[in-house]
Protein backbone atom coordinates (compact mmCIF):
# COMPACT_ATOMS: atom_id res chain seq x y z
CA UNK A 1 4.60 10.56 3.99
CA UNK A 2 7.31 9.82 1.45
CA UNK A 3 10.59 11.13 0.77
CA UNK A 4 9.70 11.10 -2.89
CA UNK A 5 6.50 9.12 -4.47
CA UNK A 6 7.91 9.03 -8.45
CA UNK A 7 8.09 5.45 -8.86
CA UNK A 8 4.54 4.64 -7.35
CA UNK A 9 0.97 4.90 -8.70
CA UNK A 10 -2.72 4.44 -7.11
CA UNK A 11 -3.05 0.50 -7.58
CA UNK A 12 0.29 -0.40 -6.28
CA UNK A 13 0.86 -3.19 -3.63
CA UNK A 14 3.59 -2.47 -1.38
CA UNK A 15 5.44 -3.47 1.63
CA UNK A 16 6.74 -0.40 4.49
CA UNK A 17 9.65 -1.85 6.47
CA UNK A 18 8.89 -2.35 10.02
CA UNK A 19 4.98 -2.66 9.14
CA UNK A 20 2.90 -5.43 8.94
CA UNK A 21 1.21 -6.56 6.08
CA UNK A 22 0.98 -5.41 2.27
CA UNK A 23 -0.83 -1.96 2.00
CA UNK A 24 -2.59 -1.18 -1.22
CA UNK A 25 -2.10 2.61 -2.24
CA UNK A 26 -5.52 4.35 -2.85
CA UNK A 27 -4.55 8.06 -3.45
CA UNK A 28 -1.51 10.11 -3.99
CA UNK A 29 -1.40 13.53 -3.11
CA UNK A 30 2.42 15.05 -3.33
CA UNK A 31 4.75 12.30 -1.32
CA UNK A 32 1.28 11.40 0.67
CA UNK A 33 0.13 7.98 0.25
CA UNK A 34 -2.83 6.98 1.23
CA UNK A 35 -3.09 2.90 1.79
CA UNK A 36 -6.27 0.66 2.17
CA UNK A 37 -6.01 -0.04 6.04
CA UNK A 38 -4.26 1.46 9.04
CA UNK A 39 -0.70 0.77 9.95
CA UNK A 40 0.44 -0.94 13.45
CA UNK A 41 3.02 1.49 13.62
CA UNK A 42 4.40 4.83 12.92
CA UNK A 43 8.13 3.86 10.95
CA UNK A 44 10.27 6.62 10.63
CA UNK A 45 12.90 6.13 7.17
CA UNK A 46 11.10 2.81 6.48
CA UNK A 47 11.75 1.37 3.17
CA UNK A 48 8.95 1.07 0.44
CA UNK A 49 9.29 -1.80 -1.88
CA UNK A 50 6.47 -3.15 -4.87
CA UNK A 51 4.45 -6.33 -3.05
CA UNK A 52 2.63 -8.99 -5.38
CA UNK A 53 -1.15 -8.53 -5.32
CA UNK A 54 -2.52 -11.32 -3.65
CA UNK A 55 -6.14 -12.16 -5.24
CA UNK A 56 -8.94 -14.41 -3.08
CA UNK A 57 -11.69 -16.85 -4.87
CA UNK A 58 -14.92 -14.94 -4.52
CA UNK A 59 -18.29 -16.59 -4.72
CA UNK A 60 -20.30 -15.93 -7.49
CA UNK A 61 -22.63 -12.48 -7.59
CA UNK A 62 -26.04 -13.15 -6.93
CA UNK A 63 -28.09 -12.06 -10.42
């Protein structure tokens, strides 16, 4: 739950202080964002900042 969700967008990397890891936001409902996995904690007036992507080689597809 966010305090207010203007500035962010489905897409967006970010970083929740006191949590580990960069969360990728996958829905938006109100000031509810939904990330791509689970946090290790529950952070009470944690700070949300913008994260760089980070992208990994992938093999090719198979055809």
């Amino acid at each position: 739950m966010l305090n207010d969700a203007a500035n962010l967008t489905v897409t967006y990397a970010i970083t929740i202080a006191g949590v580990t890891g960069t969360k990728i936001i996958m829905a938006l409902e109100g000031n509810a964002a939904f990330v791509d996995t689970a946090c290790d904690v529950s952070v009470a007036g944690g700070a949300v900042a913008h994260a760089a992507h980070v992208f990994k080689n992938m093999p090719p597809l198979a055809a």
